[in-house]
N, C-alpha and C. Protein backbone atom coordinates (compact mmCIF):
# COMPACT_ATOMS: atom_id res chain seq x y z
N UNK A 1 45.89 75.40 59.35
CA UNK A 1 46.83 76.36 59.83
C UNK A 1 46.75 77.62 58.97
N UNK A 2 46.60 79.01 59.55
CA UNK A 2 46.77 79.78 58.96
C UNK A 2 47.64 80.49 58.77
N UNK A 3 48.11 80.93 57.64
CA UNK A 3 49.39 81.56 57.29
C UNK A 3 48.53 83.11 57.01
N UNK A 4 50.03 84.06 57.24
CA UNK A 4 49.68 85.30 56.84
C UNK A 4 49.72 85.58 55.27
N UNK A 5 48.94 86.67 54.70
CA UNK A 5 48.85 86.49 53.45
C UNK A 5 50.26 87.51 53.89
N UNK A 6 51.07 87.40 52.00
CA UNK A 6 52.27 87.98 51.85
C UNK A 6 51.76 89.56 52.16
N UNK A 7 50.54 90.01 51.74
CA UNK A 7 50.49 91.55 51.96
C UNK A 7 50.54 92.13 53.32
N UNK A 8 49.71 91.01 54.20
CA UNK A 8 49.94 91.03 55.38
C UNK A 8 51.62 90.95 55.84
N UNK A 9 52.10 90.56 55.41
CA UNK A 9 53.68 90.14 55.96
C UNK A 9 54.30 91.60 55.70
N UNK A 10 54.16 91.87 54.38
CA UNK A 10 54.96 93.34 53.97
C UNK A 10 54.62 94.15 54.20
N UNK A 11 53.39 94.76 55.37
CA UNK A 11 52.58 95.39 55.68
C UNK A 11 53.70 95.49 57.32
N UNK A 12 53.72 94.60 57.36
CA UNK A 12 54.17 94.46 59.02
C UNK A 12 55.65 94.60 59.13
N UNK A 13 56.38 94.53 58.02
CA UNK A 13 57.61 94.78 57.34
C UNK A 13 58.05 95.78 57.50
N UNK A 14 57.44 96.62 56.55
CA UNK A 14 57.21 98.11 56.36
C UNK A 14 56.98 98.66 57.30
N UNK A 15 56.50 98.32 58.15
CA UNK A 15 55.91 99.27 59.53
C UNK A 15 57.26 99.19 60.95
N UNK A 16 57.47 97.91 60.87
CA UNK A 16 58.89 97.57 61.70
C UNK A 16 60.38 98.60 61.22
N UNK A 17 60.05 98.60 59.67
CA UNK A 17 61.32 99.46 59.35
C UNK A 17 61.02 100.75 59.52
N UNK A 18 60.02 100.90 59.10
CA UNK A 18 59.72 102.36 59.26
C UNK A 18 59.70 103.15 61.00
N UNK A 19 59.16 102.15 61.88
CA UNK A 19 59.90 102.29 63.45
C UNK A 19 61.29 102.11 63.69
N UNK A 20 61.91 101.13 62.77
CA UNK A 20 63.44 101.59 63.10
C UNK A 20 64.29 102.49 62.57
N UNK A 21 63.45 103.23 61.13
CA UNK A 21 64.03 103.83 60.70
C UNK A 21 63.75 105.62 61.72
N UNK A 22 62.95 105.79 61.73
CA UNK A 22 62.21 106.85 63.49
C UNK A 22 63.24 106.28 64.69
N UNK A 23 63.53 105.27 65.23
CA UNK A 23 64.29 105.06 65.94
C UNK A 23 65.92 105.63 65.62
N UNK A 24 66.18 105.21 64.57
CA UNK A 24 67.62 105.86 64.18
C UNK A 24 67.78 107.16 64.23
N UNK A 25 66.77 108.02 63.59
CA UNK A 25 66.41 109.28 62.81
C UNK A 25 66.69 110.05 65.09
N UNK A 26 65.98 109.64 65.46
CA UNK A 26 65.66 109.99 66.80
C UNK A 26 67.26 110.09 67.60
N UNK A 27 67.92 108.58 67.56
CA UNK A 27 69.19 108.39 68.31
C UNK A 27 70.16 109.76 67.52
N UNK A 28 70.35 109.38 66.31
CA UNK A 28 71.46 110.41 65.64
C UNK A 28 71.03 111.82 66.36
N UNK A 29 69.65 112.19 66.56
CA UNK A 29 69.69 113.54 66.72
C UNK A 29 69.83 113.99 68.19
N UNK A 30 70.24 112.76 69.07
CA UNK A 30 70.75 113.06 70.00
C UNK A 30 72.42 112.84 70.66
N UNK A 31 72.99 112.45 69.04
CA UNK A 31 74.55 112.98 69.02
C UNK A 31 74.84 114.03 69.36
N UNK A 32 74.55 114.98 69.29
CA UNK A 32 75.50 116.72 69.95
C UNK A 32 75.08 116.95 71.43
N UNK A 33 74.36 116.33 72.04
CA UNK A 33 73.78 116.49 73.24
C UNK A 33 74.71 115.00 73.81
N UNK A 34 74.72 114.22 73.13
CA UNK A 34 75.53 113.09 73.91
C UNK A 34 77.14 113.69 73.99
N UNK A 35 77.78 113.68 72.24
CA UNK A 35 79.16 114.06 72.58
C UNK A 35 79.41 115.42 73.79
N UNK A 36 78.30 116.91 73.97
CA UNK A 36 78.51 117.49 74.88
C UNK A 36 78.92 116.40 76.26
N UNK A 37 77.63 116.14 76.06
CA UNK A 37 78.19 115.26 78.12
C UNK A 37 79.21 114.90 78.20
N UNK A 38 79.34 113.51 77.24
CA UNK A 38 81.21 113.11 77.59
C UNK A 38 81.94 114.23 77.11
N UNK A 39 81.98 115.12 76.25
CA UNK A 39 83.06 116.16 76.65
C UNK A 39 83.15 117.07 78.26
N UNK A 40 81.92 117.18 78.71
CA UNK A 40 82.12 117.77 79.81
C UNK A 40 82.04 116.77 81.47
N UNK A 41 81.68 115.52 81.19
CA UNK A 41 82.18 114.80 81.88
C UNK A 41 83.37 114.34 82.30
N UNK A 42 84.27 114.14 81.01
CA UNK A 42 85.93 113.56 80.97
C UNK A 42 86.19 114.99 81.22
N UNK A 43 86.18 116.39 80.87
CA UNK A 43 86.74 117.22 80.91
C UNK A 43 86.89 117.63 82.41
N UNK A 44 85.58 117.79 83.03
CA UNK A 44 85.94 117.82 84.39
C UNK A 44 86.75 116.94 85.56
N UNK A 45 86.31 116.18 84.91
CA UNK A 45 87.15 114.88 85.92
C UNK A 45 88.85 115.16 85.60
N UNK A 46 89.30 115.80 84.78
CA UNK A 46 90.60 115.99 84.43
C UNK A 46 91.30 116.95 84.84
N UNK A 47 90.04 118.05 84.92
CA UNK A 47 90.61 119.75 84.91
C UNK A 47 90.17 119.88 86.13
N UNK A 48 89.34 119.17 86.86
CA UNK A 48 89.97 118.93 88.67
C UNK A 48 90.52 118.41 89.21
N UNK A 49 91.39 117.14 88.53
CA UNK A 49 92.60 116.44 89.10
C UNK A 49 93.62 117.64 89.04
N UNK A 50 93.99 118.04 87.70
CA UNK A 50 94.80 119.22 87.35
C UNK A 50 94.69 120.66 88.62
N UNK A 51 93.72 120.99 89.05
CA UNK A 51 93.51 121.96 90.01
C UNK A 51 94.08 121.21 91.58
N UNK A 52 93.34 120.18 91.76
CA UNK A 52 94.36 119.39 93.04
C UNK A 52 95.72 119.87 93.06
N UNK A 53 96.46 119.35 91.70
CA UNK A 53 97.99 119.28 91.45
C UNK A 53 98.78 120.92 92.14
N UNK A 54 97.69 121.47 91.57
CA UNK A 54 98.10 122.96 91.62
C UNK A 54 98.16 123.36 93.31
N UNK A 55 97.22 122.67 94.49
CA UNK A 55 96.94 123.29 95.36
C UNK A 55 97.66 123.02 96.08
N UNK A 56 98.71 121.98 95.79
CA UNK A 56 99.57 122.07 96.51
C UNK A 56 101.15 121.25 96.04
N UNK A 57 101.58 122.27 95.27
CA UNK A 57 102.53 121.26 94.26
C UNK A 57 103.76 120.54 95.11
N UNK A 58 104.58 120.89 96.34
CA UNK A 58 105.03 120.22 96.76
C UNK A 58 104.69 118.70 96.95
N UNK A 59 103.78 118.19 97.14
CA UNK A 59 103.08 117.27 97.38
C UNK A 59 102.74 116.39 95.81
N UNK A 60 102.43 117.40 94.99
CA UNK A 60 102.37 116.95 93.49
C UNK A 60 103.77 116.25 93.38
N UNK A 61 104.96 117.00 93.28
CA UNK A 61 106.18 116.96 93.11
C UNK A 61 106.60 115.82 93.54
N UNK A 62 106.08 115.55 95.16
CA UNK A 62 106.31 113.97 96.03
C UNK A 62 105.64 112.93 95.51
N UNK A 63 104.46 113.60 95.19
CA UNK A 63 103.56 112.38 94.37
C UNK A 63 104.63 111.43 93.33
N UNK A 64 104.60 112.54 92.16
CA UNK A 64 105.27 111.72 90.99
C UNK A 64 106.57 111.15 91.37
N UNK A 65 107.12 111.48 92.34
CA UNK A 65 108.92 111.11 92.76
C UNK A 65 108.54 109.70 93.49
N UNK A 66 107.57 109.48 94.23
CA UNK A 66 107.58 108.04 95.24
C UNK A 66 106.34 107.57 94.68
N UNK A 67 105.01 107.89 94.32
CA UNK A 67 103.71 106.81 93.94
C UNK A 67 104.24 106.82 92.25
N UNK A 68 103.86 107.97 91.68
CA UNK A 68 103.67 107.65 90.15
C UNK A 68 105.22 107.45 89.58
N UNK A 69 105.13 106.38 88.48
CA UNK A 69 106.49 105.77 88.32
C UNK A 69 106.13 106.66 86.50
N UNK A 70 106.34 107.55 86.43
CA UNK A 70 105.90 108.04 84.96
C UNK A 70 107.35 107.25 84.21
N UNK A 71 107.59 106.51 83.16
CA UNK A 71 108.43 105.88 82.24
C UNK A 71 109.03 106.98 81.94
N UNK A 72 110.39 107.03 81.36
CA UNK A 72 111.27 107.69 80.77
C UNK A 72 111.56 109.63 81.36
N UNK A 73 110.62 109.86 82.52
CA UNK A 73 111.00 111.43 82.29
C UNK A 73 111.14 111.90 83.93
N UNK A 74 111.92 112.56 83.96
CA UNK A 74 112.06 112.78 85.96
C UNK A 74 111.23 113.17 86.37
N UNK A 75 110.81 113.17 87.61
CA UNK A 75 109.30 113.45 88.31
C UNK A 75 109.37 114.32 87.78
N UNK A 76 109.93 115.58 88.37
CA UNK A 76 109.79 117.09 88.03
C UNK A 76 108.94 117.38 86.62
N UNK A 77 109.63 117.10 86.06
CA UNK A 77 108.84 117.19 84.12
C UNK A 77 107.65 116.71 84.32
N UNK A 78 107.72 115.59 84.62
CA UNK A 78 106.14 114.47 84.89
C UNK A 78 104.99 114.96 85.16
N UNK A 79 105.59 115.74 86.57
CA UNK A 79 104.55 117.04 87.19
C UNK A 79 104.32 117.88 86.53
N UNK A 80 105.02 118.69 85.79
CA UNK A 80 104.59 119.65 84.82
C UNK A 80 103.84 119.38 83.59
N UNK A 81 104.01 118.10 83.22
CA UNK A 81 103.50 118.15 81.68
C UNK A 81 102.06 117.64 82.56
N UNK A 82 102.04 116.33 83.06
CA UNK A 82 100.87 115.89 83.97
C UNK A 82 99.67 117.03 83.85
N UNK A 83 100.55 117.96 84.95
CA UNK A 83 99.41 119.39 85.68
C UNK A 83 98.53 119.91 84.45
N UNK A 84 99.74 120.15 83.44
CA UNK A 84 99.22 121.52 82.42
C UNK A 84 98.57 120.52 81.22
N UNK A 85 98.79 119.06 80.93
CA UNK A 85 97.77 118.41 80.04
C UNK A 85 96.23 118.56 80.75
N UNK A 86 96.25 117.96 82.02
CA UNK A 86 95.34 118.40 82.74
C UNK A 86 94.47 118.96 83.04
N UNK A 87 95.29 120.31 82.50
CA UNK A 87 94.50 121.73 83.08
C UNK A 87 94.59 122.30 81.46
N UNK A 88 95.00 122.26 80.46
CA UNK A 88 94.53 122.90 79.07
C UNK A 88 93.81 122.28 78.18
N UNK A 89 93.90 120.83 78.15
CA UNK A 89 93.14 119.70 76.92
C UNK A 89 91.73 119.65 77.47
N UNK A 90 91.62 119.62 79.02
CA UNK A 90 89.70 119.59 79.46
C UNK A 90 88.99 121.03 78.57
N UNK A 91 90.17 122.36 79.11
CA UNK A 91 89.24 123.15 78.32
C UNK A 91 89.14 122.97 76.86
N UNK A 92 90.18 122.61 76.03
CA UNK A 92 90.21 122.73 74.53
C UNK A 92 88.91 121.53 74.42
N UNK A 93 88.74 120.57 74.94
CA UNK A 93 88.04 119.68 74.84
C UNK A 93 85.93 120.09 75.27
N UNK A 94 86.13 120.45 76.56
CA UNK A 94 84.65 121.17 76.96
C UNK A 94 84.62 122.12 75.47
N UNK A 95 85.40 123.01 75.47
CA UNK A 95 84.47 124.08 74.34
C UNK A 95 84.62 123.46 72.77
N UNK A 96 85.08 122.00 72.88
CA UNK A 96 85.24 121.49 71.40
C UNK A 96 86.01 122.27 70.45
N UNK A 97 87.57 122.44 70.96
CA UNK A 97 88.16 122.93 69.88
C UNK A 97 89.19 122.41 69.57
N UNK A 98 89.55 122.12 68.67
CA UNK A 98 90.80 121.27 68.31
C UNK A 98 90.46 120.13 69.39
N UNK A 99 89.24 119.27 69.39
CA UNK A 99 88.34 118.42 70.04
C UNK A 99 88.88 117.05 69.96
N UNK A 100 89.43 116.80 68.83
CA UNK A 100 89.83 115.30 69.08
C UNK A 100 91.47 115.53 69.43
N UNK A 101 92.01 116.34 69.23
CA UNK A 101 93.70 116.86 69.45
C UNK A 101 93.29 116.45 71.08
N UNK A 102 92.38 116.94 71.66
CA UNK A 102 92.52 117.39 72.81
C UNK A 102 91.54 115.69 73.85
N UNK A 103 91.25 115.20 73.06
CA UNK A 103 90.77 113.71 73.40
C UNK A 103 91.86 112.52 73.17
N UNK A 104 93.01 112.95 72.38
CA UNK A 104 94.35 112.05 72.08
C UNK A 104 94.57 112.44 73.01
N UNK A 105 94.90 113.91 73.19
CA UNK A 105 96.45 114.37 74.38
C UNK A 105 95.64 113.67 75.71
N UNK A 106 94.45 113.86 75.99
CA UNK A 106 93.84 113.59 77.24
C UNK A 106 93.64 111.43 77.37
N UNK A 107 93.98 110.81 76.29
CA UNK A 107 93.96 109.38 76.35
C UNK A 107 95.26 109.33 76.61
N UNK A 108 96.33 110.06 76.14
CA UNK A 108 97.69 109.65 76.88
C UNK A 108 97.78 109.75 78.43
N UNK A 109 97.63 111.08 78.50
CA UNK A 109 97.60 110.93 80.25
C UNK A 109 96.84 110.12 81.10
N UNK A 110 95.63 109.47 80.72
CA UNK A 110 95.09 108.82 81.22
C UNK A 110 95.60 107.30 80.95
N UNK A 111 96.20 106.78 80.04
CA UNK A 111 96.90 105.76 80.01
C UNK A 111 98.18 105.83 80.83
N UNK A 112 99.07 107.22 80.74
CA UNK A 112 100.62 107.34 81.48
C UNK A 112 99.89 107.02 83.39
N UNK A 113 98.99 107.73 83.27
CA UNK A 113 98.35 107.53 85.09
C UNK A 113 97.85 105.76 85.16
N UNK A 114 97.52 105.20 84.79
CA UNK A 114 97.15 104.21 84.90
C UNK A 114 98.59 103.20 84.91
N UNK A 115 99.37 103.49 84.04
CA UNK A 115 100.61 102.73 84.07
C UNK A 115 101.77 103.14 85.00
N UNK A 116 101.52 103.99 85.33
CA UNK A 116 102.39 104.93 86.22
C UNK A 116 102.16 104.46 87.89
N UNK A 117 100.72 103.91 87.61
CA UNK A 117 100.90 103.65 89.03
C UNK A 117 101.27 101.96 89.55
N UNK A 118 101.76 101.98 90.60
CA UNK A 118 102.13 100.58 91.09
C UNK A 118 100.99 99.54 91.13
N UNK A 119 100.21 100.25 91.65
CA UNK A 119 98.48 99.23 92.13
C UNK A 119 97.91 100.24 91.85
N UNK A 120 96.75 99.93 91.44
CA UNK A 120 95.68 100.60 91.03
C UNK A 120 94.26 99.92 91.75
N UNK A 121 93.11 100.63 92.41
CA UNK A 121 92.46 99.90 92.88
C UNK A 121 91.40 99.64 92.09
N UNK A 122 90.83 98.44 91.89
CA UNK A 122 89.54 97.80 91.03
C UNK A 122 88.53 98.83 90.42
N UNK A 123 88.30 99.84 91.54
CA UNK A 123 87.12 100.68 90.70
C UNK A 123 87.85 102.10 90.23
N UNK A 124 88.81 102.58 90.40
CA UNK A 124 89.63 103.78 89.70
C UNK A 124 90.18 102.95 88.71
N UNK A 125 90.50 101.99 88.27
CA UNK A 125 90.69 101.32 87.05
C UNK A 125 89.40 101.39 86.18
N UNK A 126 88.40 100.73 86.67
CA UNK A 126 87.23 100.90 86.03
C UNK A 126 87.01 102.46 85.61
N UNK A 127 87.20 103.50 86.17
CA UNK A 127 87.00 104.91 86.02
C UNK A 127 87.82 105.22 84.54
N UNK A 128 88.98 104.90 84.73
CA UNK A 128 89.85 104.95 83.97
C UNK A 128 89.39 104.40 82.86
N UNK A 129 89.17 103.03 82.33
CA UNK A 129 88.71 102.40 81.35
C UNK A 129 87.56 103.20 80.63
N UNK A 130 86.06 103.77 81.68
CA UNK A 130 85.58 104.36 81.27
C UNK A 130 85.48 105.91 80.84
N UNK A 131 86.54 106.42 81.09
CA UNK A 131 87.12 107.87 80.25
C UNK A 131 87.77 107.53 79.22
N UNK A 132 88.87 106.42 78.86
CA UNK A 132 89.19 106.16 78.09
C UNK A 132 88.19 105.79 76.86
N UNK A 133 87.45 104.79 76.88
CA UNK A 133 86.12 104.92 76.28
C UNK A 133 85.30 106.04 75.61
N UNK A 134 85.07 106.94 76.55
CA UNK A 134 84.37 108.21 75.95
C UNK A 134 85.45 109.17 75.13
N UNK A 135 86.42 108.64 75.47
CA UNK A 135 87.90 109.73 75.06
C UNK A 135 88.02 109.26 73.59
N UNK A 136 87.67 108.03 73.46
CA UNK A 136 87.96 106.69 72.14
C UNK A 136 87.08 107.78 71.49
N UNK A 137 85.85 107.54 72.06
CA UNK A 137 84.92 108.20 70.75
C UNK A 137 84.62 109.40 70.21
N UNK A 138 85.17 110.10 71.12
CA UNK A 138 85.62 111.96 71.05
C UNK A 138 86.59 112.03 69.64
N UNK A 139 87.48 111.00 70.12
CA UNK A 139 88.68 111.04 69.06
C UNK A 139 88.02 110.64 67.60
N UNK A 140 87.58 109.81 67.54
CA UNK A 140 87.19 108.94 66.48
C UNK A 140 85.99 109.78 65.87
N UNK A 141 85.06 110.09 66.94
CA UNK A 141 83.38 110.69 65.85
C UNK A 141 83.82 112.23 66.02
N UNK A 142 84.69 112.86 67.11
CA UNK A 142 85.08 114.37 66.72
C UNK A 142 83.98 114.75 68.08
N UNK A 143 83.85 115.81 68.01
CA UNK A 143 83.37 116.52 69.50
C UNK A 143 82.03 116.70 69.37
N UNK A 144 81.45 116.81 68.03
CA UNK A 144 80.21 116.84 67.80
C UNK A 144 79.69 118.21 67.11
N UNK A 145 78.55 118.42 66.91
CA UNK A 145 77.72 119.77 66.15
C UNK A 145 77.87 120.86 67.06
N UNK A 146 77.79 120.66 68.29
CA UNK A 146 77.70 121.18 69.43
C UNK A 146 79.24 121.58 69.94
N UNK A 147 79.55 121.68 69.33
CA UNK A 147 81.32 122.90 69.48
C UNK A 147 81.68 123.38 68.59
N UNK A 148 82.84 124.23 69.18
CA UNK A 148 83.48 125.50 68.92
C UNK A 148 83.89 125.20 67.60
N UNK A 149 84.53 123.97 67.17
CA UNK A 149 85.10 123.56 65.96
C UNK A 149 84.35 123.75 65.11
N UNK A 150 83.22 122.90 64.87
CA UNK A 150 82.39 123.33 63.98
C UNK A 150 81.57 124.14 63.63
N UNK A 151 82.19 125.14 64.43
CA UNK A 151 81.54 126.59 64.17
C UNK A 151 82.38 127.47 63.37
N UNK A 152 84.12 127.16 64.58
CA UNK A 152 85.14 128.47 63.75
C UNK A 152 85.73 127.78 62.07
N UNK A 153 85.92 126.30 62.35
CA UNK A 153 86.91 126.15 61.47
C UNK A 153 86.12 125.94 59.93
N UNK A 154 85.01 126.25 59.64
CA UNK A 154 84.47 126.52 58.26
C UNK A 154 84.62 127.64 57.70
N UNK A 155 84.53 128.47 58.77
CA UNK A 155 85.13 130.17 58.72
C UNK A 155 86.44 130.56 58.63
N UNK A 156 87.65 129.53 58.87
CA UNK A 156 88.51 129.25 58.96
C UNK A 156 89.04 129.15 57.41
N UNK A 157 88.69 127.80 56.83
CA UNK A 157 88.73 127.20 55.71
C UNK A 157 88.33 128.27 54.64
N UNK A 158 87.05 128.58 54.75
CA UNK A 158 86.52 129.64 53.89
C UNK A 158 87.47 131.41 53.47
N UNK A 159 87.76 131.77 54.51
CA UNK A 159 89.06 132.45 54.01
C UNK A 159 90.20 132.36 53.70
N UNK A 160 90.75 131.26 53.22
CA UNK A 160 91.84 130.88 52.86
C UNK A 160 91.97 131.32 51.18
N UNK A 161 93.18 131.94 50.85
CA UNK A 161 93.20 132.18 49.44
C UNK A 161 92.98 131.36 48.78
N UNK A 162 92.33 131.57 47.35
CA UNK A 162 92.89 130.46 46.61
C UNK A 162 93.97 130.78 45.53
């Protein structure tokens, strides 16, 4: 039976890590191109529900009063905060600014809509789960290289007295 000699082994070692270490080197550098998408994926899907609301708010207004059961606040309010989370956190979120502020405020509403409603059907749940998801990691890894944040707020920091 032949065995590999040890140089042979650490030879083949070395070469496996060194492909996973190129593999890693590769994935990371397609973090700012990933966090873009889910920022402008969740963002749209939000900041055109929010434009619906707008096109015809009577109907918004009926919405939240008979389907959406929003906890603790009268339709009326519901509709308003609803519309305008909606319609201001997608943009703060697309241009990555105040990026994870705007991936919290946007996981609440997407949790208040999900609980808000009576039935929910199997695959808009699934939708839901999966914004929530991308929203998780917005919050958590930040918006990425690829926004506004990490452009203004070093410039930000940097003029501050000391």
């Amino acid at each position: 039976m032949n065995t590999p000699s040890p140089s042979l082994t650490a030879r083949g070692l070395q070469r496996g890590l060194a492909a996973w270490a190129g593999l890693t080197a590769l994935l990371a550098s397609l973090q700012p191109v990933a966090a873009l998408a889910a920022r402008l994926y969740v963002g749209q899907a939000f900041f055109l529900s929010g434009l619906t609301k707008l096109r015809d708010w009577d109907i918004t207004v009926a919405l939240f009063t008979d389907e959406y059961q929003v906890p603790l606040l009268p339709p009326e309010l519901a509709a308003v905060m609803g519309t305008a989370g909606e319609l201001v956190l997608p943009v703060l979120l697309v241009l990555g600014l105040g990026g994870r502020f705007a991936a919290l405020g946007l996981s609440v509403v997407n949790a208040v809509a999900v609980v808000s409603l009576s039935e929910i059907a199997p695959a808009a749940l699934q939708q839901h789960v999966f914004w929530g998801s991308l929203l998780a990691g917005l919050a958590i890894f930040g918006p990425g290289a690829w926004s506004l944040e990490r452009w203004v707020w070093p410039r930000l920091v940097s003029r501050q007295p000391a």
